[in-house]
Protein backbone atom coordinates (compact mmCIF):
# COMPACT_ATOMS: atom_id res chain seq x y z
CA UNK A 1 64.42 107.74 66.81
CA UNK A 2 65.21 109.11 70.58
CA UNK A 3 62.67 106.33 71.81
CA UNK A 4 64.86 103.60 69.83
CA UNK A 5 68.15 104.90 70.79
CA UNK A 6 67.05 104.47 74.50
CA UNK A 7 65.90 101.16 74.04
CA UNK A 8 69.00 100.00 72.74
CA UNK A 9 71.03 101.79 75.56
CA UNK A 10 69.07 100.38 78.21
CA UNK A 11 69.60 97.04 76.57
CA UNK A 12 73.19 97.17 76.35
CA UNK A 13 73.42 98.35 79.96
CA UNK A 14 72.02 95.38 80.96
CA UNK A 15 73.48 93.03 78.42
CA UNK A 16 77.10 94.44 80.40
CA UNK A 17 75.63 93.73 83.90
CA UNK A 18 74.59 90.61 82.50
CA UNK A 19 78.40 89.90 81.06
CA UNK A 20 79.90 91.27 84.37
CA UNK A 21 78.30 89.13 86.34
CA UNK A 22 78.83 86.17 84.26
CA UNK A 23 82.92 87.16 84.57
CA UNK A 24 82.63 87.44 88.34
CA UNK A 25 81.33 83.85 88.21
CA UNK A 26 84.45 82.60 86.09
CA UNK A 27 87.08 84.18 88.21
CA UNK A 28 85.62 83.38 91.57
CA UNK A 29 85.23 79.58 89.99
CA UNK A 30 89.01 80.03 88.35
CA UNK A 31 91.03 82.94 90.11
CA UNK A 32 94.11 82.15 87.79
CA UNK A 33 91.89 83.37 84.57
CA UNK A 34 92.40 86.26 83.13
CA UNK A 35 89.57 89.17 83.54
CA UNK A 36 88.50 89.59 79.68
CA UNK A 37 87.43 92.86 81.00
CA UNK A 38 91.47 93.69 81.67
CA UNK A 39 92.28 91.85 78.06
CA UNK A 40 90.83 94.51 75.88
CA UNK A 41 87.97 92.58 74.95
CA UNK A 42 84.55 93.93 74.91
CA UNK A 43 86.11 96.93 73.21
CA UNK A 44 88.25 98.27 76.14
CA UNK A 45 92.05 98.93 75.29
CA UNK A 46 94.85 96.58 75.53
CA UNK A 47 97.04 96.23 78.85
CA UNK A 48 100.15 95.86 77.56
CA UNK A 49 100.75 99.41 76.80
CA UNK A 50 99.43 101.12 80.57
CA UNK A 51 102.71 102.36 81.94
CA UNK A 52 103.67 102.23 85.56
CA UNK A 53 102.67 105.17 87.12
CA UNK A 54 103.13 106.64 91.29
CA UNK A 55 100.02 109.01 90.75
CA UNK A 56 98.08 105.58 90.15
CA UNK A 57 99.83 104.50 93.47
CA UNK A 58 98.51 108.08 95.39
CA UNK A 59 95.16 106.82 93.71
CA UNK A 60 94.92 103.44 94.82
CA UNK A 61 96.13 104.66 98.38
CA UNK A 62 93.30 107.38 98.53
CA UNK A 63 90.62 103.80 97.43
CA UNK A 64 92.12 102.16 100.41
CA UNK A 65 91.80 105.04 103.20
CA UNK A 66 87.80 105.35 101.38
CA UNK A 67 87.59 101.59 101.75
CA UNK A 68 88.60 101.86 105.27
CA UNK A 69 86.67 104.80 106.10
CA UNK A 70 83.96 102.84 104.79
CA UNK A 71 84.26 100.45 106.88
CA UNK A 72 85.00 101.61 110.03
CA UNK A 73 88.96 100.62 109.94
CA UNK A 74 90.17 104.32 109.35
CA UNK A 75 89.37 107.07 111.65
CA UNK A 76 90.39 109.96 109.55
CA UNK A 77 87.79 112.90 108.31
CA UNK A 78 88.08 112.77 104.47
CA UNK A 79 88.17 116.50 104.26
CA UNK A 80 91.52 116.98 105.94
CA UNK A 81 95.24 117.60 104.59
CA UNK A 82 96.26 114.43 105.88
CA UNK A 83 98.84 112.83 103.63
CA UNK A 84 97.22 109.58 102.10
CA UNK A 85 100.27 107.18 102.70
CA UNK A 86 100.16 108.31 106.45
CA UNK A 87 96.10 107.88 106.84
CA UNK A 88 96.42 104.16 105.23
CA UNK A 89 99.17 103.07 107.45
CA UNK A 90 96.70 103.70 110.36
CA UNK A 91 94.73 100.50 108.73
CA UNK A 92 95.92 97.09 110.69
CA UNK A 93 98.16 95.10 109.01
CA UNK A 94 96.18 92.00 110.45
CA UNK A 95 93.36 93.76 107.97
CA UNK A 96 91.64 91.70 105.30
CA UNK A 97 91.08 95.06 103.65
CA UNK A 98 94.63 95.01 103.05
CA UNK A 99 95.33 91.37 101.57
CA UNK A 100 92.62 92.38 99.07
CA UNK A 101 94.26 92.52 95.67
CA UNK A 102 93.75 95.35 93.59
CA UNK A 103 91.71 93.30 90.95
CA UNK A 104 88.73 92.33 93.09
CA UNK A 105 87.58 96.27 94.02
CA UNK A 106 88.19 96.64 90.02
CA UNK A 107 85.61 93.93 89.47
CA UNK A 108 83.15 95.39 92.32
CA UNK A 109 83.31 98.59 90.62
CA UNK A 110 85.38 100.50 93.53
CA UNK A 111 88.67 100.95 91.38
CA UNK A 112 89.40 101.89 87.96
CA UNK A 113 91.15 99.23 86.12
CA UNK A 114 93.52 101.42 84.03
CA UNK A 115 94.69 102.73 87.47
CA UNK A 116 95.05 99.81 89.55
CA UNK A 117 97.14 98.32 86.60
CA UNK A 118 99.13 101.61 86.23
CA UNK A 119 99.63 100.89 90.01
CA UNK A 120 100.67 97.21 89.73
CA UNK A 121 103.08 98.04 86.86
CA UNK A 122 104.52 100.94 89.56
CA UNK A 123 104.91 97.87 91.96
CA UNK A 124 106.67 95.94 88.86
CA UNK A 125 109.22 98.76 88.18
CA UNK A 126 110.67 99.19 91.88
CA UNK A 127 110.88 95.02 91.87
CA UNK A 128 112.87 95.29 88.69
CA UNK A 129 114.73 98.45 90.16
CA UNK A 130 115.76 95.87 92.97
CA UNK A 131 116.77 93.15 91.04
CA UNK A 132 118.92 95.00 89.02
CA UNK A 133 120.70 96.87 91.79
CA UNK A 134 121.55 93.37 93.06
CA UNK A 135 122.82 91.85 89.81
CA UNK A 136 125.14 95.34 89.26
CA UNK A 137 126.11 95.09 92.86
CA UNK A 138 125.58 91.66 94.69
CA UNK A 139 128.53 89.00 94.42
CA UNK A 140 127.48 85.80 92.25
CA UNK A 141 127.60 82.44 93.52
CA UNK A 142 126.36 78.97 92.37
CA UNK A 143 124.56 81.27 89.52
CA UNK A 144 122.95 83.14 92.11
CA UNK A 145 123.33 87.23 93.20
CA UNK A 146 123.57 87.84 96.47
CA UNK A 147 124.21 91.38 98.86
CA UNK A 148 123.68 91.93 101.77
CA UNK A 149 120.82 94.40 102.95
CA UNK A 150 123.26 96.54 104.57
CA UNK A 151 124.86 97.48 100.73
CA UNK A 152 121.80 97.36 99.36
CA UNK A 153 119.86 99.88 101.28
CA UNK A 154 122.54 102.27 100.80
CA UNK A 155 122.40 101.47 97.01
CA UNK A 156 118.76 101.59 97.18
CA UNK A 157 117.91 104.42 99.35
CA UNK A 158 117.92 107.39 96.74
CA UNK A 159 116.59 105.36 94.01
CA UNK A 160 113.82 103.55 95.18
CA UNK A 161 111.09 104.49 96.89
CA UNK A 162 110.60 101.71 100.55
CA UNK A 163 113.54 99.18 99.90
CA UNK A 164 112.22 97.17 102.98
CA UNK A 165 108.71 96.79 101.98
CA UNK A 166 109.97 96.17 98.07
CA UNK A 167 111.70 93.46 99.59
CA UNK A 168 109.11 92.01 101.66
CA UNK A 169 107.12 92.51 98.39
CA UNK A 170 110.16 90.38 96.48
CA UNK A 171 110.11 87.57 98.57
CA UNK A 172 106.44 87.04 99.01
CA UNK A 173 106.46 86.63 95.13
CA UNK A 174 109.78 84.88 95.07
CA UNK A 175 112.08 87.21 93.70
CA UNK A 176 114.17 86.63 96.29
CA UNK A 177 114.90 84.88 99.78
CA UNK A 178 116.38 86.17 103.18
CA UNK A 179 116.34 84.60 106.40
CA UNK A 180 114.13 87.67 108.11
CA UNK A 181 110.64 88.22 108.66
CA UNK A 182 111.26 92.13 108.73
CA UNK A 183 114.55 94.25 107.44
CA UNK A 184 115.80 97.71 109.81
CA UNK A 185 118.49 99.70 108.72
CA UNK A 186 121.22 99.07 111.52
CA UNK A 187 119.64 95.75 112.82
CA UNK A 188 119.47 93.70 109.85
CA UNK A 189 122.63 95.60 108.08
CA UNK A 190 124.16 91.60 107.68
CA UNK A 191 121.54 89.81 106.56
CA UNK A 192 122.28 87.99 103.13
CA UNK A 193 119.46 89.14 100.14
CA UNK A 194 119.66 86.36 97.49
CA UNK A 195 118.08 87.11 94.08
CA UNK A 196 116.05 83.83 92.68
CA UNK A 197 114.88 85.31 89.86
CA UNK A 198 116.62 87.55 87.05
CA UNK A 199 113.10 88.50 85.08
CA UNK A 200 109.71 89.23 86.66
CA UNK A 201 106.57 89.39 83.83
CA UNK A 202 104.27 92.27 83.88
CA UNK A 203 101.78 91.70 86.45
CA UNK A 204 97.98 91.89 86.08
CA UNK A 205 95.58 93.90 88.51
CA UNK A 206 95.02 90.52 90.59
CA UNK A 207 99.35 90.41 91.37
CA UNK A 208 99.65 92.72 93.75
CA UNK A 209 97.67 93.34 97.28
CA UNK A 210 96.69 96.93 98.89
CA UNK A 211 99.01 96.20 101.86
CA UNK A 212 102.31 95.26 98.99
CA UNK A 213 101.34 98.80 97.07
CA UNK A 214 100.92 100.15 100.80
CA UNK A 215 103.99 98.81 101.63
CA UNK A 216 106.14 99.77 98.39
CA UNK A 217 105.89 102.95 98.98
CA UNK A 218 106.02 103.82 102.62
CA UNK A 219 109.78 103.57 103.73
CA UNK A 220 110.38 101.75 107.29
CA UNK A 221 110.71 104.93 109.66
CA UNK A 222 109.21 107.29 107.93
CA UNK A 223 105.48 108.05 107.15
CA UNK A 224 105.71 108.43 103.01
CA UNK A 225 107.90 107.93 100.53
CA UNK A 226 109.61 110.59 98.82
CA UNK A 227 107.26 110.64 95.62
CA UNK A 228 104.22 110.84 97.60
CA UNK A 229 104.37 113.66 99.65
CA UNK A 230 101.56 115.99 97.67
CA UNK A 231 98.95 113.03 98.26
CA UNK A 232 96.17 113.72 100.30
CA UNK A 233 93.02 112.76 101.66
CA UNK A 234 91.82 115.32 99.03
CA UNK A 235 91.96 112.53 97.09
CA UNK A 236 89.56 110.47 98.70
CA UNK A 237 87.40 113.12 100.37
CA UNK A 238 83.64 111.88 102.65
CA UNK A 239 82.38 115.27 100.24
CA UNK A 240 82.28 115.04 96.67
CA UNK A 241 84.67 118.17 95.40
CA UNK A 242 81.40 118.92 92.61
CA UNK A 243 77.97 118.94 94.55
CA UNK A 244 79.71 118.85 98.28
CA UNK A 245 77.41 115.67 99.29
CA UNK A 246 78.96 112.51 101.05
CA UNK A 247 80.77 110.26 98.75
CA UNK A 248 80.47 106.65 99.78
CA UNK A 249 83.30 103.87 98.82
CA UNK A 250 80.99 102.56 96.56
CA UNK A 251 80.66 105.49 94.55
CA UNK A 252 84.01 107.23 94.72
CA UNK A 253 86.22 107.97 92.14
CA UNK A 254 90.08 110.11 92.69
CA UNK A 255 90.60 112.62 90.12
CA UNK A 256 93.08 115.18 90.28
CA UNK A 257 93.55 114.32 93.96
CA UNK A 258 90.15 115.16 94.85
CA UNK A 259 86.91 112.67 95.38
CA UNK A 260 83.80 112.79 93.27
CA UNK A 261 81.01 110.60 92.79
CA UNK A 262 81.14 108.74 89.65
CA UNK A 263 78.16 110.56 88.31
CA UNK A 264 79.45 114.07 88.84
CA UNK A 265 82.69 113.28 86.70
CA UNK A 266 81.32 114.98 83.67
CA UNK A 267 82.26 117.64 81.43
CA UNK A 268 80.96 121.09 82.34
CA UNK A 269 80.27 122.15 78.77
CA UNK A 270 78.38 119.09 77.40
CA UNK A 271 77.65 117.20 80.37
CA UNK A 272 79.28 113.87 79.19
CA UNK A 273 80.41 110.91 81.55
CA UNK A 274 84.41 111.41 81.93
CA UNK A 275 86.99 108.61 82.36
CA UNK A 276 90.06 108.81 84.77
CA UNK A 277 91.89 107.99 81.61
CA UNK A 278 90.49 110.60 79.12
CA UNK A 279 89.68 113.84 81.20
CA UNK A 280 91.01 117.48 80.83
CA UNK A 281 90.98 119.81 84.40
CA UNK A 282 91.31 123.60 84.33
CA UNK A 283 90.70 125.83 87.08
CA UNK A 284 89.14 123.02 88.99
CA UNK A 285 86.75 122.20 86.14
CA UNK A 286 86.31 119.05 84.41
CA UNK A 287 86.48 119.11 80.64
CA UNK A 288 85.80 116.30 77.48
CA UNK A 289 88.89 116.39 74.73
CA UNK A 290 86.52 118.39 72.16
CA UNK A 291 85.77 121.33 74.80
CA UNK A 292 89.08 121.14 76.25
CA UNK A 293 91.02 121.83 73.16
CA UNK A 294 88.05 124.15 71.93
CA UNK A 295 89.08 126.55 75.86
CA UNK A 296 92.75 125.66 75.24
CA UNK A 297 92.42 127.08 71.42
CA UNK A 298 90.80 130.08 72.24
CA UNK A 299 93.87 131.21 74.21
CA UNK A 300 95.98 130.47 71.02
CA UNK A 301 97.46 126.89 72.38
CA UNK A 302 96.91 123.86 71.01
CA UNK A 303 96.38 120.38 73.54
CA UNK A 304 96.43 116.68 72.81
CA UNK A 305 94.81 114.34 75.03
C-alpha cells in the first residue's frame, strides 16, 4: 500500500510539471490568457475572493530585494534591519528586474500566487482610493473630473500611501492623464490631474509590475510609506530563519517577515509542507491548523484558521 501510494505521488508530481510547463507555453504564446493556475482550476481556490492586503506588498518587496540580491543588482546583506522599501529602492529604475510583472516570478515558482494577487489587489485599492478622491473633490468638465495635484496631494497625503507613484501608476494604466513625466510637492502644485476612467476591474497577478508595487508605496521624499515601516530584510534574509543555511531566490519563501527555504516551511509537530496561506506561528515556530489549535486548546483558547 506505501509502495502504491508513492507511485501515484510521484506520478502526479510529474503529471503537474508536465501541466506547468504546458501553461508556460500558452501564456508566453498568448500573454493576454488567463493563468488557469490563478483561475482556481486544478483544484486551487478562486481569485475573486483574495483581499488586498500591504503585508502581501512587504512580501513582494522582500521577493524583489532576494531577486536583486540574486542577481547582483542589490548590495544589501540579507541579515540586516534594513527596511525592505528602502533596500529595493537601491535597485535601478532602468532595471528589467523591475518591469517584471508580478505574474511571471509566480509562474517560475519565485512568488506565491495568493500573495502577489493580495499585492495587486493592494495596488487596485490605492487606484480606486485616487479616483474617488478626485470625483469627491476635482471640478467636472465635459464629463470629465479634474484637480489639480496641488489639492490632491493634500487630500491624499494622510490617506494614501505614495500619491505620486499611485499616479504614475494611474496613468501608465490610463486612469488618468497629466501633462508631467514626474509630480513634486511644490513644483508640480499646478499641474491639472484628469480622471479618464470612473471604474478600474480587479487586476490579475500579470497587471501590475515590481517597480508600480515599488512605487505605490514609497512616497516621493521619503524612504517608506507609512504602512511599511516594520518591513525588513528579515523578510528576505541570504540565511534561512529554520536551518541558518543560504537561501537562494529560487528557493525563498517570506513568512512572518523572515526567509525560509520552501522545504523548511513545515509544521514542527507533524512535519507537513505549510502554505503562506494556511500556516499558524507561535514563538517563532511553524504550526499546521490541527496542531495549532491542538497548542492553542491546551491553554484553554480556541483558534480558527
Amino acid at each position: 500500500m506505501a509502495d502504491e501510494i508513492t507511485r501515484l505521488r510521484a506520478q502526479l508530481a510529474a503529471e503537474k510539471a508536465k501541466a506547468v510547463k504546458l501553461e508556460q507555453a500558452l501564456v508566453k504564446k498568448n500573454p493576454s490568457r488567463a493563468s488557469l493556475f490563478l483561475e482556481g482550476h486544478f483544484g486551487t481556490s478562486s481569485t475573486d475572493a483574495v483581499p488586498a492586503s500591504a503585508s502581501a506588498v512587504k512580501d513582494v518587496l522582500a521577493n524583489l530585494a532576494a531577486l536583486g540580491r540574486a542577481t547582483g543588482q542589490l548590495d544589501v546583506p540579507g541579515d540586516t534591519d534594513t527596511d525592505v522599501v528602502e533596500a529595493t529602492s537601491a535597485i535601478p529604475d532602468d532595471s528589467k528586474l523591475l518591469s517584471r510583472t508580478l505574474g511571471r516570478s509566480v509562474r517560475k515558482g519565485q512568488l506565491n500566487a495568493q500573495r502577489a494577487l493580495a499585492a495587486a489587489r493592494w495596488v487596485d485599492k490605492e487606484i480606486r482610493k485616487l479616483i474617488g478622491l478626485i470625483m469627491d473633490n476635482g471640478k467636472k468638465a465635459d464629463g470629465k473630473h479634474s484637480i489639480t495635484f496641488g489639492e490632491l496631494f493634500v487630500l491624499a497625503q494622510d490617506v494614501m500611501e505614495a500619491v505620486s507613484g499611485t499616479l504614475k501608476t494611474a496613468k501608465k494604466h490610463g486612469v488618468v492623464s497629466y501633462e508631467a513625466e514626474l509630480l513634486f510637492q511644490g513644483m508640480s502644485d499646478g499641474v491639472v490631474v484628469t480622471l479618464l476612467k470612473e471604474e478600474i476591474p480587479d487586476s490579475s497577478v500579470d497587471t501590475y509590475t515590481y517597480r508600480q508595487v515599488r512605487a505605490c508605496s514609497i512616497k516621493a521624499g521619503d524612504k517608506k510609506g507609512k504602512g511599511f515601516g516594520q518591513g525588513t530584510l528579515q523578510g528576505s534574509n541570504s540565511k534561512c530563519a529554520v536551518c541558518d543555511k543560504t537561501v537562494y531566490a529560487m528557493e525563498y519563501i517570506g513568512v512572518s517577515g523572515k526567509g525560509l527555504h520552501k522545504n523548511c516551511f513545515r509544521c514542527t509537530v507533524c512535519k507537513s509542507q505549510l502554505r503562506q496561506d494556511n500556516y499558524a506561528t507561535m514563538d517563532e515556530r511553524y504550526f499546521c491548523k490541527t496542531h495549532y489549535e491542538e497548542a492553542f486548546k491546551k491553554g484553554g483558547g480556541s483558534y480558527n484558521f
